[in-house]
N, C-alpha and C. Protein backbone atom coordinates (compact mmCIF):
# COMPACT_ATOMS: atom_id res chain seq x y z
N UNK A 1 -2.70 5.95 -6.52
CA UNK A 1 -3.02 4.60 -6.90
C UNK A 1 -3.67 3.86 -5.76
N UNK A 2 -4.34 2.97 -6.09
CA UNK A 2 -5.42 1.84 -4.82
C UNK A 2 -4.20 0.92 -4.18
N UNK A 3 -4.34 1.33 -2.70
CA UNK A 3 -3.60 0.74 -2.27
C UNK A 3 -1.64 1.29 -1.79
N UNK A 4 -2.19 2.70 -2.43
CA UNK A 4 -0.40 2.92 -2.48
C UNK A 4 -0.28 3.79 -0.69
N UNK A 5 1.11 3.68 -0.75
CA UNK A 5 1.38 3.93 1.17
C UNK A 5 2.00 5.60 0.63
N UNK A 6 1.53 6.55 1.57
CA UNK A 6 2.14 7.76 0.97
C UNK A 6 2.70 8.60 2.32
N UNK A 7 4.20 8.03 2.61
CA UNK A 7 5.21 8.43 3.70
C UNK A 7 4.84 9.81 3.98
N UNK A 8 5.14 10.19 5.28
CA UNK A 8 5.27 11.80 5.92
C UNK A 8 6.11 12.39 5.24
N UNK A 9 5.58 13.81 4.94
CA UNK A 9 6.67 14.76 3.73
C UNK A 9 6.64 14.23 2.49
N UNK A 10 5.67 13.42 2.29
CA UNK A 10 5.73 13.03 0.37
C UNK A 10 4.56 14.10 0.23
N UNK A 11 4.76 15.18 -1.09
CA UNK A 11 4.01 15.63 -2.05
C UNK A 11 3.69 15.45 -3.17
N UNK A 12 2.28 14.84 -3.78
CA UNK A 12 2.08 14.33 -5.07
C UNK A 12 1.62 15.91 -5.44
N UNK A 13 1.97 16.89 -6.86
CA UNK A 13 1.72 17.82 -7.43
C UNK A 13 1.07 17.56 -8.56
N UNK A 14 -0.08 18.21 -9.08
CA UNK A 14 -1.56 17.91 -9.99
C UNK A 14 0.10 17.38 -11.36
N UNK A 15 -1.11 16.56 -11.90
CA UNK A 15 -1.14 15.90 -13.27
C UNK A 15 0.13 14.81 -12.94
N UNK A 16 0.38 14.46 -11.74
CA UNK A 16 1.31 13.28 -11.04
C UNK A 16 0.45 12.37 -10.92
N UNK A 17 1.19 10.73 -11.36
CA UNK A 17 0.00 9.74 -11.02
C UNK A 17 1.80 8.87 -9.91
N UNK A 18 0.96 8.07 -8.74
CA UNK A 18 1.42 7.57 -7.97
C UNK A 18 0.78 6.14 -8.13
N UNK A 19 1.30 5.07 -8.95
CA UNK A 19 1.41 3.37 -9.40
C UNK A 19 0.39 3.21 -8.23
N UNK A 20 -0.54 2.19 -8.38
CA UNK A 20 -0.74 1.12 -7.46
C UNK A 20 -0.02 0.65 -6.80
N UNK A 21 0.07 0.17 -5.31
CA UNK A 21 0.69 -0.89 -4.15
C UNK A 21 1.89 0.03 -4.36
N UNK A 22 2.13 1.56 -4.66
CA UNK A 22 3.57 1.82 -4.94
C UNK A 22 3.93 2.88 -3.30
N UNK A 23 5.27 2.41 -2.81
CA UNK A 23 5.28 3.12 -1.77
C UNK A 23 6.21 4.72 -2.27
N UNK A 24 5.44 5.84 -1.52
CA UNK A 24 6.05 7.12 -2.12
C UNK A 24 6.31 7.61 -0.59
N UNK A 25 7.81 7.54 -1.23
CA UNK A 25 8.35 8.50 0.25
C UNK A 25 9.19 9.63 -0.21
N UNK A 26 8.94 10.21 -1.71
CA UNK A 26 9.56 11.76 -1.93
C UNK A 26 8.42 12.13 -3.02
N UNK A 27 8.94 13.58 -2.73
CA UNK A 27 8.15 14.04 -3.49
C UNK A 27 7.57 14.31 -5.02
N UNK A 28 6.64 13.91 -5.85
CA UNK A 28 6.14 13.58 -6.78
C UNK A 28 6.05 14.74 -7.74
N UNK A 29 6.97 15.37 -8.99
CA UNK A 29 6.66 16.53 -9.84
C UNK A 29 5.62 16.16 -10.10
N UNK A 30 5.03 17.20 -10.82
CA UNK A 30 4.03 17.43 -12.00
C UNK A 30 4.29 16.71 -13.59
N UNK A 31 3.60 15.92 -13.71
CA UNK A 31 4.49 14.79 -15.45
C UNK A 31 4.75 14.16 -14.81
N UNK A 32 4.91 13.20 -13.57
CA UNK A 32 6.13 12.50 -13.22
C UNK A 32 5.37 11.17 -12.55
N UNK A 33 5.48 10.16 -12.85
CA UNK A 33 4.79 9.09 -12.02
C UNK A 33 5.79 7.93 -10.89
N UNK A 34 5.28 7.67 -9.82
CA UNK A 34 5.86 7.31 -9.15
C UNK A 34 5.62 5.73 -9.33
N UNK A 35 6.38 4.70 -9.11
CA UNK A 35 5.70 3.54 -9.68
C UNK A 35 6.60 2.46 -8.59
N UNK A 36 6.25 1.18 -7.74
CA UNK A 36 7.04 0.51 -6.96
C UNK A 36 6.96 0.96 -5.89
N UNK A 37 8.24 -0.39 -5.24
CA UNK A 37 7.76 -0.18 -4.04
C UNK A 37 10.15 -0.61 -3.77
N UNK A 38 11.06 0.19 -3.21
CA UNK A 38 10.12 1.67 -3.46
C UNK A 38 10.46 2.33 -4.49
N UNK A 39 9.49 3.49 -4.05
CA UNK A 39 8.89 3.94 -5.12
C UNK A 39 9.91 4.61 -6.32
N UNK A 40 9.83 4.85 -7.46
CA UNK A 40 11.04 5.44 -8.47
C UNK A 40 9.88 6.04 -9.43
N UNK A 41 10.72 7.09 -9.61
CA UNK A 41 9.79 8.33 -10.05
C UNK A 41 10.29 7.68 -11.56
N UNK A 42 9.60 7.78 -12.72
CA UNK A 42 9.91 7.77 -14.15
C UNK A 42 8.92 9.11 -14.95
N UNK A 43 8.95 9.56 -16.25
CA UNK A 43 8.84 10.23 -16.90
C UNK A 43 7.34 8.54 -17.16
N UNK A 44 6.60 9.81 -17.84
CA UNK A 44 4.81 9.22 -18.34
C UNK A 44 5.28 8.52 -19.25
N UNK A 45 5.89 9.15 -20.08
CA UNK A 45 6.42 8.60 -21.48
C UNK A 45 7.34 7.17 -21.83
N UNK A 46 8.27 7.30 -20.68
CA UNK A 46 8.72 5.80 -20.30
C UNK A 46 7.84 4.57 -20.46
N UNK A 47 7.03 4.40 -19.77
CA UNK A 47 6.12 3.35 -19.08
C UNK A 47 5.48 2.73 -20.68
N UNK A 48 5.26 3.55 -21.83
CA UNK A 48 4.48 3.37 -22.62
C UNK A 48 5.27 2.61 -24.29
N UNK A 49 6.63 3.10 -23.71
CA UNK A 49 7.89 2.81 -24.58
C UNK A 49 8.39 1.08 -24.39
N UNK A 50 8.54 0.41 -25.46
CA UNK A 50 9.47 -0.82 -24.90
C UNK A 50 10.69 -0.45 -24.45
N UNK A 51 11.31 -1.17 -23.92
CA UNK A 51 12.77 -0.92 -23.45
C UNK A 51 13.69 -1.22 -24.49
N UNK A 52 14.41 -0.39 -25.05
CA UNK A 52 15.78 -0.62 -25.93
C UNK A 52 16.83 -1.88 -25.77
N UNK A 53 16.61 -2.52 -26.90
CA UNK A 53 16.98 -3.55 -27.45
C UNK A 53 18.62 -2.93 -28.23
N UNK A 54 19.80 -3.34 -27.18
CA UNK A 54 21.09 -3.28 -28.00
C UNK A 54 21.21 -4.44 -28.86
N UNK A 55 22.30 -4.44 -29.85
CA UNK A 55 22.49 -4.50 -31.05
C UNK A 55 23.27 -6.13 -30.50
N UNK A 56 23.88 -6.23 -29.60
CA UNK A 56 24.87 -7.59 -28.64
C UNK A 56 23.90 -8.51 -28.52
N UNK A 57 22.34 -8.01 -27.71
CA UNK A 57 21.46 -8.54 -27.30
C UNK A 57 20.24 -8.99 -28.32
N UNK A 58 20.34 -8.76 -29.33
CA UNK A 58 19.68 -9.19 -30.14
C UNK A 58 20.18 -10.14 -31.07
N UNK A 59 21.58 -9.79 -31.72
CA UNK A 59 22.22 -11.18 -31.72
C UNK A 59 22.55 -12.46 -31.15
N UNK A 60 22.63 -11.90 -29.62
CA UNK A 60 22.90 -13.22 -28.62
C UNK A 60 21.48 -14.06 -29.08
N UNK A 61 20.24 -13.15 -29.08
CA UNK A 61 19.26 -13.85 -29.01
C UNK A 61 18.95 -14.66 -30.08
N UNK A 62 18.95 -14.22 -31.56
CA UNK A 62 19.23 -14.78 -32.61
C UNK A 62 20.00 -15.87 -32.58
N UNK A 63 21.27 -15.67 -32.08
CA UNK A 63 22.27 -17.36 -31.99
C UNK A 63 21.31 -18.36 -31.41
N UNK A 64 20.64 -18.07 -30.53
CA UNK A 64 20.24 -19.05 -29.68
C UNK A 64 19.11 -19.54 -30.36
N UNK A 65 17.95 -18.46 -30.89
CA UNK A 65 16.96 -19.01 -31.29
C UNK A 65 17.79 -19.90 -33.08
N UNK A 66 18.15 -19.83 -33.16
CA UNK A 66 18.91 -20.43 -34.33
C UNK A 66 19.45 -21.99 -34.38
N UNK A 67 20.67 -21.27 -32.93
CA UNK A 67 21.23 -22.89 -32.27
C UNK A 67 20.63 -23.62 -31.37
N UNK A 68 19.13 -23.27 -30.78
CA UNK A 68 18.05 -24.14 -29.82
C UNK A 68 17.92 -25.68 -30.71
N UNK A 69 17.53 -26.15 -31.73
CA UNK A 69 17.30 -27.45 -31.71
C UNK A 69 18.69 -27.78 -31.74
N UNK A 70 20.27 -27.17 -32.01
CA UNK A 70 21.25 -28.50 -31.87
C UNK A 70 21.80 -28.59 -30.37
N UNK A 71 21.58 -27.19 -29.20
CA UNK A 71 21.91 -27.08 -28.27
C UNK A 71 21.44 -27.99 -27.40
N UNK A 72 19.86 -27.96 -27.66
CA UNK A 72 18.67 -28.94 -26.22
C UNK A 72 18.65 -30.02 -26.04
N UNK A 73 18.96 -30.71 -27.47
CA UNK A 73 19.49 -32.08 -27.03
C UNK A 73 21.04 -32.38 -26.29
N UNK A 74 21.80 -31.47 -26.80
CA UNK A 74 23.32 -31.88 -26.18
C UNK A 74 23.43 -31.43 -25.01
N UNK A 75 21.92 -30.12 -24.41
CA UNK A 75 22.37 -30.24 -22.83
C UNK A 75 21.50 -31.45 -22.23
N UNK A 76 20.41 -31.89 -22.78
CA UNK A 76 19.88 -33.00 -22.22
C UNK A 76 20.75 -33.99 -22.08
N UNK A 77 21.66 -34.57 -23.21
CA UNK A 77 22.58 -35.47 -22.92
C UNK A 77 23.80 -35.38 -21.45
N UNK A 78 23.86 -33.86 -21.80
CA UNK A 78 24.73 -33.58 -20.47
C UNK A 78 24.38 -34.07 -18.92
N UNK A 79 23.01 -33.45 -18.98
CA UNK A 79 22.53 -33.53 -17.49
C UNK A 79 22.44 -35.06 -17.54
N UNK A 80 21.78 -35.96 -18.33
CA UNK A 80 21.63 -37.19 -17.82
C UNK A 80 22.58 -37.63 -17.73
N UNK A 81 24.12 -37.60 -18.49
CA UNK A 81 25.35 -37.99 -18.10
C UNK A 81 25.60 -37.49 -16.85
N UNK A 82 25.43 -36.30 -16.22
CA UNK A 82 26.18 -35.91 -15.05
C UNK A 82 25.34 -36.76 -14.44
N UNK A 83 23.77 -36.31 -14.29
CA UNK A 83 23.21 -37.46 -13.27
C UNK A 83 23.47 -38.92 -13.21
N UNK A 84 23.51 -40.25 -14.03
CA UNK A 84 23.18 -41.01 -14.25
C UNK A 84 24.44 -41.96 -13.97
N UNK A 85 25.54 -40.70 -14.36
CA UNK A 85 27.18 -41.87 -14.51
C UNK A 85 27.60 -42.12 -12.68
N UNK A 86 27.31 -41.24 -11.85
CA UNK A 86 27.62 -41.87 -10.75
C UNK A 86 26.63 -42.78 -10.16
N UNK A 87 25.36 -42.85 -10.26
CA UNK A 87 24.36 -44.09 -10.20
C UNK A 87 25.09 -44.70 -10.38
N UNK A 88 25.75 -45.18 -11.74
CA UNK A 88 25.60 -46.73 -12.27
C UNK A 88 27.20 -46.37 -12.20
N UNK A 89 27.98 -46.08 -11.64
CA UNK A 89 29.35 -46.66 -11.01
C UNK A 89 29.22 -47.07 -9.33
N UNK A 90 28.21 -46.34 -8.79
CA UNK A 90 28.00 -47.10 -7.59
C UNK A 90 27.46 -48.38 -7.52
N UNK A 91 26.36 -48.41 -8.78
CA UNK A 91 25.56 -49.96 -8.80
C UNK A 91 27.06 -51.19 -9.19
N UNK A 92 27.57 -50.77 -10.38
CA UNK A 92 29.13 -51.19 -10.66
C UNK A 92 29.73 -52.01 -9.17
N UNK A 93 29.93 -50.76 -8.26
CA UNK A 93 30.71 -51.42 -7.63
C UNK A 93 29.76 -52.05 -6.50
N UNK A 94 28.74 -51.86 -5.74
CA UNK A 94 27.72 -52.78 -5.12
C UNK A 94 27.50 -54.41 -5.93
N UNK A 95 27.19 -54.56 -7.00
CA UNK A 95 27.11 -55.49 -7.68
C UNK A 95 28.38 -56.49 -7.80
N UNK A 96 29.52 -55.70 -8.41
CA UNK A 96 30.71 -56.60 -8.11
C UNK A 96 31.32 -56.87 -6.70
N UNK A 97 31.11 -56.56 -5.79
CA UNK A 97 31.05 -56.71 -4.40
C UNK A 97 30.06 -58.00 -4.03
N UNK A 98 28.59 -57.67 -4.43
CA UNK A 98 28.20 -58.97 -4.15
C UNK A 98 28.63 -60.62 -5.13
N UNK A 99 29.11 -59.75 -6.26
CA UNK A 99 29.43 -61.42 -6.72
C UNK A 99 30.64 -61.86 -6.76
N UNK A 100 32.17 -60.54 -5.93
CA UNK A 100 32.79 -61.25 -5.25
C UNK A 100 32.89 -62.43 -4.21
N UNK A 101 31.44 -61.39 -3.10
CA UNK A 101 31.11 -62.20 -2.13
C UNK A 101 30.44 -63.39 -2.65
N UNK A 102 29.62 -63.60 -3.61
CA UNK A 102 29.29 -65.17 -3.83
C UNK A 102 30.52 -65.94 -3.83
N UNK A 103 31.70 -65.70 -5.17
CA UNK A 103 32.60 -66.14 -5.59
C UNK A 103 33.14 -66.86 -4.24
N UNK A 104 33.69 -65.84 -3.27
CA UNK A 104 34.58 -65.98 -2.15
C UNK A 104 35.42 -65.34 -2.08
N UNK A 105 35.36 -64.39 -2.88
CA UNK A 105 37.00 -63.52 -3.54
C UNK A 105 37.21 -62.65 -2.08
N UNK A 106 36.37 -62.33 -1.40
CA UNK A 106 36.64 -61.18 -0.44
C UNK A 106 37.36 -61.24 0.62
């Protein structure tokens, strides 16, 4: 591959492809592509496959895409509550402080 670093004692053997920018510091079968940095040998056939989708993970995903419009607002509400409630208990008490101090109360 353009760009790939190929360590002392690495052998790439015909019909081996070695990834782009991928560093190879063992040796490369025949079928076998080296890919990364570093480098991890996978089967041709891999690379071309999606990755397996368990049965947990596709439901989780489903809940969510399901429960996204009642979730996004109730974490929006969250964060601006966490942010917002100690603001305005500090303004709270700055404010009643100064109109003690008008009063004279202090």
């Amino acid at each position: 591959g353009a760009d790939s670093v190929m360590l002392p004692h690495t052998e790439v053997e015909a019909n081996a492809v070695v990834g782009a920018m991928s560093v190879a510091g063992r040796p490369v079968r025949s079928g076998l592509q080296l890919v990364g940095n570093p480098g991890v040998i996978m089967r041709r056939a891999t690379l071309s496959k999606a990755p397996p989708s368990s049965l947990a993970r596709r439901v989780v995903r489903r809940i969510v895409w399901l429960m996204y419009p009642v979730l996004a607002p109730m974490l929006l509400q969250l964060l601006l509550l966490i942010t917002l409630l100690p603001a305005m208990y500090f303004l709270t008490v700055v404010l009643n402080a100064l109109a003690n101090e008008q009063h004279g109360w202090l």
